[in-house]
Protein backbone atom coordinates (compact mmCIF):
# COMPACT_ATOMS: atom_id res chain seq x y z
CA UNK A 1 64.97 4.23 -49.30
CA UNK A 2 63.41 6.91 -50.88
CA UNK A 3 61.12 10.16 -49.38
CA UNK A 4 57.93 9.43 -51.43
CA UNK A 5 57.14 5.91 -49.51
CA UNK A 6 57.52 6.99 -46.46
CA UNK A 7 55.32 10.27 -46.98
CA UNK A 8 52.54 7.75 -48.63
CA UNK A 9 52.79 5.57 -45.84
CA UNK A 10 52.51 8.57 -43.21
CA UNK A 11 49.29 10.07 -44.93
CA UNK A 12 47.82 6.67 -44.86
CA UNK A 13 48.27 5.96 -41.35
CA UNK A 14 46.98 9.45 -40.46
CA UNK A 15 43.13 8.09 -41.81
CA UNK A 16 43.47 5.13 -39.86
CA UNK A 17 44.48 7.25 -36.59
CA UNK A 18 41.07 9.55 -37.16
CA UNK A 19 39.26 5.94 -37.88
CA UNK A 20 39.78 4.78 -35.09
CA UNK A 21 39.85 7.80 -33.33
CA UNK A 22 36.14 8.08 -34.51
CA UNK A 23 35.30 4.22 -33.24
CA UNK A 24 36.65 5.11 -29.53
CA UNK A 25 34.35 8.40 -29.94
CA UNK A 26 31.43 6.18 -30.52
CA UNK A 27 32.37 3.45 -27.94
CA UNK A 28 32.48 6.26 -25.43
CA UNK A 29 28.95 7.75 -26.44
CA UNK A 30 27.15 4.71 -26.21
CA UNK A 31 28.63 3.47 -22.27
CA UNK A 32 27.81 7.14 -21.77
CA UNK A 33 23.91 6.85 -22.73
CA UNK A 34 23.65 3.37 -21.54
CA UNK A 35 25.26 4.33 -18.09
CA UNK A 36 22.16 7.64 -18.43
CA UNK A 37 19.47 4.59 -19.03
CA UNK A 38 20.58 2.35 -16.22
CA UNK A 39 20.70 5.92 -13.53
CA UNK A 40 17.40 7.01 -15.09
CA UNK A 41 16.07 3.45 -13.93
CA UNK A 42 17.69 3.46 -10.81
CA UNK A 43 15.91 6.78 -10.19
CA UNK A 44 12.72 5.90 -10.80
CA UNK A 45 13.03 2.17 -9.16
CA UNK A 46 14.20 4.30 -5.66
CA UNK A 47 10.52 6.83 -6.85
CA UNK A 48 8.21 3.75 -6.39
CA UNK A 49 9.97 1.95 -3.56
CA UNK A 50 9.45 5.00 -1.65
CA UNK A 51 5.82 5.61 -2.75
CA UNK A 52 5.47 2.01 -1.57
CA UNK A 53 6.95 2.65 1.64
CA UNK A 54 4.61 5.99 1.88
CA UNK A 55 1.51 3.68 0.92
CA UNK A 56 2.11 0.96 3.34
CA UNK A 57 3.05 3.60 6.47
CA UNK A 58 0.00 5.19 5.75
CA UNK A 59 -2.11 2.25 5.44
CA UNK A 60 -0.51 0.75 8.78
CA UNK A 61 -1.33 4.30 10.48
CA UNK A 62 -4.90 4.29 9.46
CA UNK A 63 -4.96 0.73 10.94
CA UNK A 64 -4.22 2.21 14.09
CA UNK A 65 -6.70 4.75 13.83
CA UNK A 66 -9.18 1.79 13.40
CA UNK A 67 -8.15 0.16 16.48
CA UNK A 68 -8.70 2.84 18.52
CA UNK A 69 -12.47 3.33 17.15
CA UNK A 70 -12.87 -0.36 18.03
CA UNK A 71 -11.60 0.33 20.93
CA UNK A 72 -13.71 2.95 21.98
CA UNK A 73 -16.59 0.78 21.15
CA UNK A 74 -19.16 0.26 23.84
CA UNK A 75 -21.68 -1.92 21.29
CA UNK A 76 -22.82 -2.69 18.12
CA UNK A 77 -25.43 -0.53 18.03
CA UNK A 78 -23.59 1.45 15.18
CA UNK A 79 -23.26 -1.28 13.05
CA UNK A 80 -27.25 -2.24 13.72
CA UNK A 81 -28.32 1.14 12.23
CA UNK A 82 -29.04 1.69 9.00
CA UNK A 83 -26.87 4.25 7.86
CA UNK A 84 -23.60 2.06 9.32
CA UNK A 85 -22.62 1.60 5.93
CA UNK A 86 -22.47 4.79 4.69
CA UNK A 87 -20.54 5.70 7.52
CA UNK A 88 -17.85 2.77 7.00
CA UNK A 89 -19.23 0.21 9.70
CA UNK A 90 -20.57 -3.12 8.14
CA UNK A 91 -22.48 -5.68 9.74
CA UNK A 92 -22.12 -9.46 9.41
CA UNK A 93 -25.69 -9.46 8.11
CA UNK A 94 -24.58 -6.91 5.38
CA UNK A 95 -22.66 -9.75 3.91
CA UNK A 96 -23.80 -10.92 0.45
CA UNK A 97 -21.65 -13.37 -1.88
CA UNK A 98 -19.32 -11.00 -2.20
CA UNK A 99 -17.34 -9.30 0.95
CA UNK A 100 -18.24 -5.43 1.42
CA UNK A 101 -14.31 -4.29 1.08
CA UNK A 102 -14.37 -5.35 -2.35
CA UNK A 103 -17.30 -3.68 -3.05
CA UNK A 104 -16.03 -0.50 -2.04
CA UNK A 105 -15.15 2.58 -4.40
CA UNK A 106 -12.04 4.06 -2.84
CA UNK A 107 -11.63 6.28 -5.60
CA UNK A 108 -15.14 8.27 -4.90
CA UNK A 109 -15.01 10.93 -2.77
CA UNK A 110 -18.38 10.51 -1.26
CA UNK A 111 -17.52 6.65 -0.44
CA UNK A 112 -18.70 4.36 2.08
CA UNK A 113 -15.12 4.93 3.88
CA UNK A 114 -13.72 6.71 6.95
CA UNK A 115 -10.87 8.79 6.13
CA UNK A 116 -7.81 8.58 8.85
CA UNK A 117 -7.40 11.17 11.02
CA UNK A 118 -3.71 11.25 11.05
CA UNK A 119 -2.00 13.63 8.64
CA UNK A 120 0.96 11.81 7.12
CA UNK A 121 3.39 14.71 4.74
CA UNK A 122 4.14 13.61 2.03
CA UNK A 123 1.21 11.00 0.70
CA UNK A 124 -1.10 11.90 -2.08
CA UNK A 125 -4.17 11.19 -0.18
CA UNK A 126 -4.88 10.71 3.21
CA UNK A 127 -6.14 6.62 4.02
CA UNK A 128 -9.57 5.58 4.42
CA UNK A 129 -11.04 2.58 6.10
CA UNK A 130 -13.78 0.55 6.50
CA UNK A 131 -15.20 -1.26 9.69
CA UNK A 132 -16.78 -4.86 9.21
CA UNK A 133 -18.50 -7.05 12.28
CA UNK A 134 -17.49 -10.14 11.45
CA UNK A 135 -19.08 -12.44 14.42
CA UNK A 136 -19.03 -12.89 18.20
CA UNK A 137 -17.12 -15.67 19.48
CA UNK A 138 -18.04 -17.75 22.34
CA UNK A 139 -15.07 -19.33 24.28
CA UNK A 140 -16.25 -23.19 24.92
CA UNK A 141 -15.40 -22.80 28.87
CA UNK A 142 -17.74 -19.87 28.85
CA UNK A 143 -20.54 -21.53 26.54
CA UNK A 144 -20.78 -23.77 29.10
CA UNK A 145 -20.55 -21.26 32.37
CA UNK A 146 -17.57 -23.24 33.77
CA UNK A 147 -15.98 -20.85 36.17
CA UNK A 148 -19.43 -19.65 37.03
CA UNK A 149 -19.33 -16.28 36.20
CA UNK A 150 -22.05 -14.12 36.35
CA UNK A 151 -26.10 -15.38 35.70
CA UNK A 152 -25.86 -16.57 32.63
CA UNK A 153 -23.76 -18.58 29.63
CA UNK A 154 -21.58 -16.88 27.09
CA UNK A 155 -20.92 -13.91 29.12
CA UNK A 156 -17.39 -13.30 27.77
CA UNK A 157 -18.47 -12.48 24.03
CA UNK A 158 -15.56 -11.70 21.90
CA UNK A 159 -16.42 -9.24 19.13
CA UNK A 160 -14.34 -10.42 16.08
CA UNK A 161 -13.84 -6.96 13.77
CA UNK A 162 -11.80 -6.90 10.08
CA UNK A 163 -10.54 -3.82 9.08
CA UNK A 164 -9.42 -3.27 5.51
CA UNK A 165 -7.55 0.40 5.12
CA UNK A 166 -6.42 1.07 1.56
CA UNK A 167 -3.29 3.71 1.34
CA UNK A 168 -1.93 6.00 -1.33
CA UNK A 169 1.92 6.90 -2.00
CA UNK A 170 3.36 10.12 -2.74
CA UNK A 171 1.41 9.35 -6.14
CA UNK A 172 -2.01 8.35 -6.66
CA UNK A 173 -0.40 5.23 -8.59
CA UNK A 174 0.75 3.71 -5.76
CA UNK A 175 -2.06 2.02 -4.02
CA UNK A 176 -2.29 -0.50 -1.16
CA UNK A 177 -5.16 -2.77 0.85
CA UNK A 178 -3.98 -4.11 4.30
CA UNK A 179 -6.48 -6.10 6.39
CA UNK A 180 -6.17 -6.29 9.93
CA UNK A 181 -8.31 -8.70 12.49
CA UNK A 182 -9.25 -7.02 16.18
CA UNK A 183 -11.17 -8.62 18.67
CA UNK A 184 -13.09 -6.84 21.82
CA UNK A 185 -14.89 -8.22 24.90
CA UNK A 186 -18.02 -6.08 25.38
């Protein structure tokens, strides 16, 4: 066998070796940016789960914060005035086709909304709220003055109250409406 084959044969193989050298290179690159892609989503999957976790801990503190104003509550003469809706108290007899939570802007500053007291860190916006009467509820034993109670029927009225908070995340993207049903004996 002579020299000039095998030298042919070497310098041949040495494209193929920087061929596929250049293949691997570009195998490499492309896990490398797809593995980028998939952390990048990860990343910002984690970003709104937590902004939904802000949103709903807000919302559920601000329901609190309701409770207590219900609470507190000695009559409906708040929700009889005429300024009870611009101060977040609605009235069963404020109801039209349409329920008053729905109506509400809670985007506008100067809404028909309490804002929540608490401070939550963190949270884009602090919660607001709304009140609503719904109805007084009559237990039947009581309707009738069964266990002859006091002078008169119906004296164990149960005050039946929906409050709808709406909460923000650590963004103002991330919004959320939780509804919460409270009932008081007056």
């Amino acid at each position: 066998m002579n020299n000039y084959g095998s030298i042919s044969l070497a310098r041949s193989q040495r494209g193929i070796v920087l061929f596929m050298s250049l293949v691997m290179l570009l195998i490499i690159t492309v896990l490398g940016i797809s593995s980028v892609q998939t952390t990048s989503l990860q990343e910002r999957m984690a970003r709104n789960a937590r902004d939904s976790n802000l949103a709903f801990q807000a919302a559920e503190s601000a329901l609190k914060d309701a409770e207590v104003i219900v609470e507190a509550l000695t009559s409906l003469a708040q929700f009889n005035a005429a300024s009870a809706t611009e101060n977040g108290l609605f009235y069963e007899a404020d109801y039209d086709a349409v329920t008053n939570w729905s109506q509400i802007n809670w985007a506008d500053a100067s809404g028909n909304y309490m804002t929540a007291a608490t401070n939550i860190e963190g949270i884009a916006s602090p919660p607001k709220f709304i009140i609503e009467h719904l109805k007084t509820v009559v237990s039947d034993v009581d309707s009738l003055n069964q266990s002859n109670i006091g002078q008169s029927t119906g004296s164990a009225r149960t005050q039946i109250f929906r409050v709808t908070v709406y909460g923000t995340g650590g963004s103002d993207t991330a919004h959320l409406l939780i509804q919460g049903t409270y009932g008081k004996v007056f």
